[in-house]
Structure formats: structure tokens, C-alpha cells
C-alpha atoms as a PDB file:
ATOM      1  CA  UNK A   1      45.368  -9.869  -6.642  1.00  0.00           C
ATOM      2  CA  UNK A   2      44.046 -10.763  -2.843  1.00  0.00           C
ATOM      3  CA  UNK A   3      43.372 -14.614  -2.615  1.00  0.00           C
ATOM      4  CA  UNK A   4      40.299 -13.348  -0.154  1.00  0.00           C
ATOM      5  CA  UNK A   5      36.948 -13.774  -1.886  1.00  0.00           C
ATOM      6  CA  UNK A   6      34.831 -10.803  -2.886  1.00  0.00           C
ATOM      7  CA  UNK A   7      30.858 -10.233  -1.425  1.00  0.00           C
ATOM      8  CA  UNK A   8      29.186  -7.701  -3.729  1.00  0.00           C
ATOM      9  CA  UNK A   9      26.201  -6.655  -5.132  1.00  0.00           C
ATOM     10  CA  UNK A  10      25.184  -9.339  -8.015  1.00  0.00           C
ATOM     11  CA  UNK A  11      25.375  -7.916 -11.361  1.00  0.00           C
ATOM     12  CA  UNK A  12      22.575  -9.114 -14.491  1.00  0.00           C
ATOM     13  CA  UNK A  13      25.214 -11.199 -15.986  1.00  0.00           C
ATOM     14  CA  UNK A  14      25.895 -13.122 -12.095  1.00  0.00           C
ATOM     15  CA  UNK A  15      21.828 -14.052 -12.195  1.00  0.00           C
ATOM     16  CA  UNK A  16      22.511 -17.166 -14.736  1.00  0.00           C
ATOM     17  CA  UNK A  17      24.999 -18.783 -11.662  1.00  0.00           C
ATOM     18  CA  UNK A  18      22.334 -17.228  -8.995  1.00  0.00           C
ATOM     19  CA  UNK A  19      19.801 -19.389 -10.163  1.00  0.00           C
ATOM     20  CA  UNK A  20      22.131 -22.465 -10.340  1.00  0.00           C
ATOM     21  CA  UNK A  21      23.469 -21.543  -6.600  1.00  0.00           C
ATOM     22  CA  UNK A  22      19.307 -21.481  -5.699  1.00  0.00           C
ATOM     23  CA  UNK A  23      18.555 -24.801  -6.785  1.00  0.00           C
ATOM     24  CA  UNK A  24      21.413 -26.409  -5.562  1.00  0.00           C
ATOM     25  CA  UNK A  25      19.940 -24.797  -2.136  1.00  0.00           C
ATOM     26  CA  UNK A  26      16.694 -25.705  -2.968  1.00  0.00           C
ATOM     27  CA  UNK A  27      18.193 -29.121  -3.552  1.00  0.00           C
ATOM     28  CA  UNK A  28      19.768 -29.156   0.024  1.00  0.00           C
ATOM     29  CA  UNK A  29      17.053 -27.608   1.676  1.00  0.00           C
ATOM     30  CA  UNK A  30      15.004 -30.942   0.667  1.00  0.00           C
ATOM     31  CA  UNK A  31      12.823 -28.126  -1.456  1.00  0.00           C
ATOM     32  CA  UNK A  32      10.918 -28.529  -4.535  1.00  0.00           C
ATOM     33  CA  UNK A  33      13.191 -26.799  -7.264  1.00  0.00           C
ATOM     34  CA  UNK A  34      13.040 -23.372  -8.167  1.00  0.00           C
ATOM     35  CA  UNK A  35      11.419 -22.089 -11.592  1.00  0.00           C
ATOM     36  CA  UNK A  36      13.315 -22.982 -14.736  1.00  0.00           C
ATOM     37  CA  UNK A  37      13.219 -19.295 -15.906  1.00  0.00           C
ATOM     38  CA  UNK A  38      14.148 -18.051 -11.894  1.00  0.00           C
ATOM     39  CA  UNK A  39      17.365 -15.975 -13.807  1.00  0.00           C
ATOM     40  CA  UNK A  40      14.796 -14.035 -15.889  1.00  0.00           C
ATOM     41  CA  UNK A  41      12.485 -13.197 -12.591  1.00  0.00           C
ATOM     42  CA  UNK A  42      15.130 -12.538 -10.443  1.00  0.00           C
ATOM     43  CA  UNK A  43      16.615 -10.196 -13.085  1.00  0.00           C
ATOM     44  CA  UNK A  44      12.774  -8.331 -12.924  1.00  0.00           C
ATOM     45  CA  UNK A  45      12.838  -8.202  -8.922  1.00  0.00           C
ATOM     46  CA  UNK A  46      16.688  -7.223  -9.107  1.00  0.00           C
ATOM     47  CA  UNK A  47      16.733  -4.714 -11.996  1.00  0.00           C
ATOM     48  CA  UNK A  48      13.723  -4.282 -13.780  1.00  0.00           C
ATOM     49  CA  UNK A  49      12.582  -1.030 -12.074  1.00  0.00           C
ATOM     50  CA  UNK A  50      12.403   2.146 -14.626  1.00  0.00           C
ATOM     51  CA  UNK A  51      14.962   4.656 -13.791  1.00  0.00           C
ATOM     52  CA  UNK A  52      11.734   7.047 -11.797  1.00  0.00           C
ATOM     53  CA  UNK A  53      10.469   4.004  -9.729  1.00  0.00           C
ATOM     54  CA  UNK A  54      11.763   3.561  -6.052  1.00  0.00           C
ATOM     55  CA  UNK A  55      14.875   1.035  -5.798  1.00  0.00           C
ATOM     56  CA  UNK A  56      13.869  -2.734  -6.067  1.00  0.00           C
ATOM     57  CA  UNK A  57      13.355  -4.126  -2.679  1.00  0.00           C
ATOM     58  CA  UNK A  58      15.157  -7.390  -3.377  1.00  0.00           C
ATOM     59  CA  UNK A  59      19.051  -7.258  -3.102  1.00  0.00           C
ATOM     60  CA  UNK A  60      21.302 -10.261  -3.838  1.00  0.00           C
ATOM     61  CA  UNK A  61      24.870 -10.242  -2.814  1.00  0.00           C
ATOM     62  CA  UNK A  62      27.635 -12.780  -4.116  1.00  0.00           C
ATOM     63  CA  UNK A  63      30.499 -14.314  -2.702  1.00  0.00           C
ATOM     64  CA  UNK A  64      33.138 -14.224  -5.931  1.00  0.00           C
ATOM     65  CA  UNK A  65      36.507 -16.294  -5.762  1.00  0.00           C
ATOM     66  CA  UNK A  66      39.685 -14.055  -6.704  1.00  0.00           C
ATOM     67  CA  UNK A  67      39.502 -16.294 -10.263  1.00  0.00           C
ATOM     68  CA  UNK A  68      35.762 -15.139 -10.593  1.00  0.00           C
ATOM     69  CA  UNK A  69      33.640 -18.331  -9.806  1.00  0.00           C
ATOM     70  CA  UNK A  70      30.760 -17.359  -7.913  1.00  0.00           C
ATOM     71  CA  UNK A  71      30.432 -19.733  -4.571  1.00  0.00           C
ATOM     72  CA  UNK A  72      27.774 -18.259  -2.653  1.00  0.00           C
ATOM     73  CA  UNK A  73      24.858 -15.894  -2.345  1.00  0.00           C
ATOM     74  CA  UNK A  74      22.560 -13.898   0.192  1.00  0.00           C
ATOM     75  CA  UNK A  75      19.203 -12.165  -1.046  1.00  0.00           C
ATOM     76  CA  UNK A  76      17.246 -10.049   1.519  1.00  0.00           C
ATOM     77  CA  UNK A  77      14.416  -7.438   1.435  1.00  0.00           C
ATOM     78  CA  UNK A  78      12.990  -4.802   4.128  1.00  0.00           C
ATOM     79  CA  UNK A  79       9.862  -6.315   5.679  1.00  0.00           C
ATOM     80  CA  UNK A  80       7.749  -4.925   8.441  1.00  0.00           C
ATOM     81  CA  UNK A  81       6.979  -6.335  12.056  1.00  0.00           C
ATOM     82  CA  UNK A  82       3.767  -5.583  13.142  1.00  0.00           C
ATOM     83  CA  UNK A  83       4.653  -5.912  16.885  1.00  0.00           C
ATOM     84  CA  UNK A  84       7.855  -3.885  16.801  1.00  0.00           C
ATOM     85  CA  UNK A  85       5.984  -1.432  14.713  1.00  0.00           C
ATOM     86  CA  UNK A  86       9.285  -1.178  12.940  1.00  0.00           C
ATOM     87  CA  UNK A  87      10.914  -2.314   9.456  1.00  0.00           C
ATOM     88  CA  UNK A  88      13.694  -4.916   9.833  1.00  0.00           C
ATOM     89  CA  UNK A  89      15.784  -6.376   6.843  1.00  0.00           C
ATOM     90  CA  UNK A  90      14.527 -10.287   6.208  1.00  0.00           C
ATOM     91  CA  UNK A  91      17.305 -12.314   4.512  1.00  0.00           C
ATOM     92  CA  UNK A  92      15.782 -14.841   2.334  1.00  0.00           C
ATOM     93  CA  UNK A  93      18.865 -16.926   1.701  1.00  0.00           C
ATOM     94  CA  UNK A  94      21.820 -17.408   2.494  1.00  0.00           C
ATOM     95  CA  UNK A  95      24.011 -20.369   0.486  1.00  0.00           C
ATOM     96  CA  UNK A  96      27.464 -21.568   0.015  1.00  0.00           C
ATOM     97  CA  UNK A  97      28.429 -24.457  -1.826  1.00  0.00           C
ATOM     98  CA  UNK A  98      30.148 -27.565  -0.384  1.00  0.00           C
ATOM     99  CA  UNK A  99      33.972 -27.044   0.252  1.00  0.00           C
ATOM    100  CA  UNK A 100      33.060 -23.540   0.791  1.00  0.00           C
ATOM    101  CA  UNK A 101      31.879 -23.345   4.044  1.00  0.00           C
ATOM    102  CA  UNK A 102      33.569 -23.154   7.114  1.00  0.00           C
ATOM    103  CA  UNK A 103      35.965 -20.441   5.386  1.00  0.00           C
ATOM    104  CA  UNK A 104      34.769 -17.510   6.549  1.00  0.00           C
ATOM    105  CA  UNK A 105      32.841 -16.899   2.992  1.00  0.00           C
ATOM    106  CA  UNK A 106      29.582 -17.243   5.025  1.00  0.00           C
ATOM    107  CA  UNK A 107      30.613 -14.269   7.285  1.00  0.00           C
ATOM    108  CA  UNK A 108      31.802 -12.268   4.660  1.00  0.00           C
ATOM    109  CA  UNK A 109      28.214 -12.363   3.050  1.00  0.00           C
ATOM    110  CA  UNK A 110      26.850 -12.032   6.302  1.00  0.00           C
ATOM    111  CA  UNK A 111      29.271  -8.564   7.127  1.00  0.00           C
ATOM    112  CA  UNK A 112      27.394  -7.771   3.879  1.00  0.00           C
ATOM    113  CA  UNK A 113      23.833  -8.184   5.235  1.00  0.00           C
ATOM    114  CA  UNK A 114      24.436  -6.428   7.753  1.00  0.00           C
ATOM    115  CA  UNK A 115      25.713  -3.574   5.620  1.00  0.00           C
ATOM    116  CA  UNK A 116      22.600  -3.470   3.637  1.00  0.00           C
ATOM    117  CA  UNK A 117      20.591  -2.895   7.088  1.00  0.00           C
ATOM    118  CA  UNK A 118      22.537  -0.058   8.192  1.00  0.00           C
ATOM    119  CA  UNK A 119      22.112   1.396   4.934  1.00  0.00           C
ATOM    120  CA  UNK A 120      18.533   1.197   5.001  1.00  0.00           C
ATOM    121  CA  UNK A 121      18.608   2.339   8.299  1.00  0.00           C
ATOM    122  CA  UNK A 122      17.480  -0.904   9.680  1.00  0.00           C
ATOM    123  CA  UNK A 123      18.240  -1.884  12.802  1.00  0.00           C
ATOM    124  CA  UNK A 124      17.586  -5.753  13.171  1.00  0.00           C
ATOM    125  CA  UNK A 125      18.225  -9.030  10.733  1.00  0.00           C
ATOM    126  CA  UNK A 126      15.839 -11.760  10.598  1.00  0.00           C
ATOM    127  CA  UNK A 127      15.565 -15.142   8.667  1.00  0.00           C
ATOM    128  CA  UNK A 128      15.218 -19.027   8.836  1.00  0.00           C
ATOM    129  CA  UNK A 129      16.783 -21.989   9.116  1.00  0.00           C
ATOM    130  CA  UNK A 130      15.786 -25.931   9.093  1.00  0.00           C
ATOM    131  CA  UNK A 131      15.490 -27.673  12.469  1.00  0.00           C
ATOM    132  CA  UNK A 132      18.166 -30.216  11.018  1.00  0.00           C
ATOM    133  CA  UNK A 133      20.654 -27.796   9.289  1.00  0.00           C
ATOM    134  CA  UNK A 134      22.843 -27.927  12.433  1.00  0.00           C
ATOM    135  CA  UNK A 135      26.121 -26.189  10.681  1.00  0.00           C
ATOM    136  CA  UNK A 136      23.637 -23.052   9.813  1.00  0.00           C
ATOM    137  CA  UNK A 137      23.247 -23.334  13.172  1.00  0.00           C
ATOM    138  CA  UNK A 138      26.055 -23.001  14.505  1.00  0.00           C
ATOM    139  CA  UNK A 139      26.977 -20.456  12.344  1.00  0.00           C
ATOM    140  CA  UNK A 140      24.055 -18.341  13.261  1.00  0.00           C
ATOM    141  CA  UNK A 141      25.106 -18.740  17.116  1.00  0.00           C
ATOM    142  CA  UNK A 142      28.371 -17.939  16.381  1.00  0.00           C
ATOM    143  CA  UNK A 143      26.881 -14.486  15.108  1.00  0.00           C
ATOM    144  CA  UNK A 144      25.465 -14.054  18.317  1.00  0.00           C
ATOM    145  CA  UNK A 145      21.782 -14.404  16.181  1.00  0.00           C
ATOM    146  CA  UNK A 146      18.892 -15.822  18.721  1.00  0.00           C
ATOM    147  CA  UNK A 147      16.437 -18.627  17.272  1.00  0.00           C
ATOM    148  CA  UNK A 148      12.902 -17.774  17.943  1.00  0.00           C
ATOM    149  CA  UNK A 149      10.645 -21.093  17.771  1.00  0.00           C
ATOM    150  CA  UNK A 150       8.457 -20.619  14.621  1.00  0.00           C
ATOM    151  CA  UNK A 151       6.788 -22.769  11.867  1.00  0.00           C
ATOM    152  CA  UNK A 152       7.180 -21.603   8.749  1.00  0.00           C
ATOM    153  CA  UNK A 153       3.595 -21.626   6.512  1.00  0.00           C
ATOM    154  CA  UNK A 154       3.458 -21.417   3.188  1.00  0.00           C
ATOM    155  CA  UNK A 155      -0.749 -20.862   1.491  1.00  0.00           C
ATOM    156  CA  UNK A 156      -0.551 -20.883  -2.492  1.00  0.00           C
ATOM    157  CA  UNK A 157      -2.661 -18.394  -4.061  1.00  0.00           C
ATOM    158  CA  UNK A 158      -5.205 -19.831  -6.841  1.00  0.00           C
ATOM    159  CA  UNK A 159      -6.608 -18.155  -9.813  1.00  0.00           C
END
């Protein structure tokens, strides 16, 4: 048995310690916490396609210790960009929990983002960060990624 972790595609029985891993991220991310029942949506947005209906466009990958404790997790999903007139693959999140990071774990999942792209034949990566998460940061200009000055808005939808 390797001692490296494992990135892979979650599986319905990984969504339970998903949904932990999100609000522990939410929790981080100074971020109201995510639904109580987030396992059962995710597992509708991850799996809950009929066999005839196009693949779900949400993907979520986990980072799995050789002794099966799931550490960390990216979800993404193909977007569009108006002004590039092109599709490009937006990663939602991207979390690893304390004692975790700074092991490489964050660029296996990331090797595994970028995999999904170049599956879907997509040729860029984008996502975002908080102005004070400096070790994301880093990480991301480590990658070589570029930060593009943005504000992120967020309208809920009534009735």
C-alpha cells in the first residue's frame, strides 16, 4: 500500500464527509454554514441524473489518506465566459483540512482539476480566493495561476 494520498472522483457514500469538509470551509472562509441536508443535494447535483440525461455538471474530487480518511475536496463545473466566447472549467472549492496542507495534497487535487478540463476539452481554470487567505495564495502563485481583481456578488432570489 503507497503512503501517497489518493484524489478521485467522490463516490455517494464520500458525500456524508463532503459535507462535513464544506462546513468546516465554510467555517474558515468566515461563511454562513452550509445547509444541514447539503449531503442529500450534493448527492442530486452529483448523481441524481437518470441514466438518458447528459452527465451532471458538478464534479467533486477527494483527497483520501492510504487508511481511507478523507482530508480534502475540490468541486468544479463548466461555465461560460461571455468575452472569451469560450467554456472554461470554474472550480468552486478547493479545501484541505489543517495539518494537511502544505503536503502536496492541495496539488494533487489540483493535478486533478486540471484533468477534468482537459477532459472536457477545456482549456482554462478559474476560481476565487479571499483577499486575506494568503497561504491559498501562495499556493495559487505557485501554480503559476494569475489573480484578476474582482468582487464577488452574491443577489438571493425571492419567491
Amino acid at each position: 500500500m503507497s503512503d501517497a494520498p489518493l484524489v478521485r472522483r467522490a463516490e455517494p457514500a464520500d458525500l456524508p464527509r463532503v459535507a462535513e469538509l464544506a462546513a468546516l470551509h465554510a467555517q474558515y472562509e468566515r461563511a454562513a454554514p452550509p445547509a444541514e441536508d447539503l449531503a442529500t443535494r450534493l448527492a442530486a447535483l452529483l448523481f441524481g441524473t437518470p441514466a438518458d440525461s447528459p452527465a451532471p455538471r458538478l464534479r467533486c474530487l477527494v483527497a483520501q489518506l492510504p487508511g481511507g480518511e478523507i482530508v480534502g475536496y475540490a468541486t468544479c463545473a463548466p461555465e461560460v465566459s461571455t468575452w472569451g466566447a469560450c467554456e472554461y472549467l470554474h472550480m468552486d472549492c478547493l479545501f484541505l483540512v489543517p495539518g494537511h496542507r502544505g503536503l502536496g495534497v492541495g496539488g494533487l487535487l489540483m493535478d486533478a482539476v486540471l484533468a477534468e478540463a482537459r477532459d472536457l476539452g477545456l482549456t482554462e481554470i478559474q476560481w476565487n480566493t479571499p483577499t486575506w487567505n494568503e497561504g491559498a495564495i501562495r499556493f495559487y502563485d505557485r501554480l503559476g495561476a494569475h489573480a484578476k481583481e474582482k468582487l464577488r456578488y452574491s443577489l438571493p432570489v425571492e419567491g
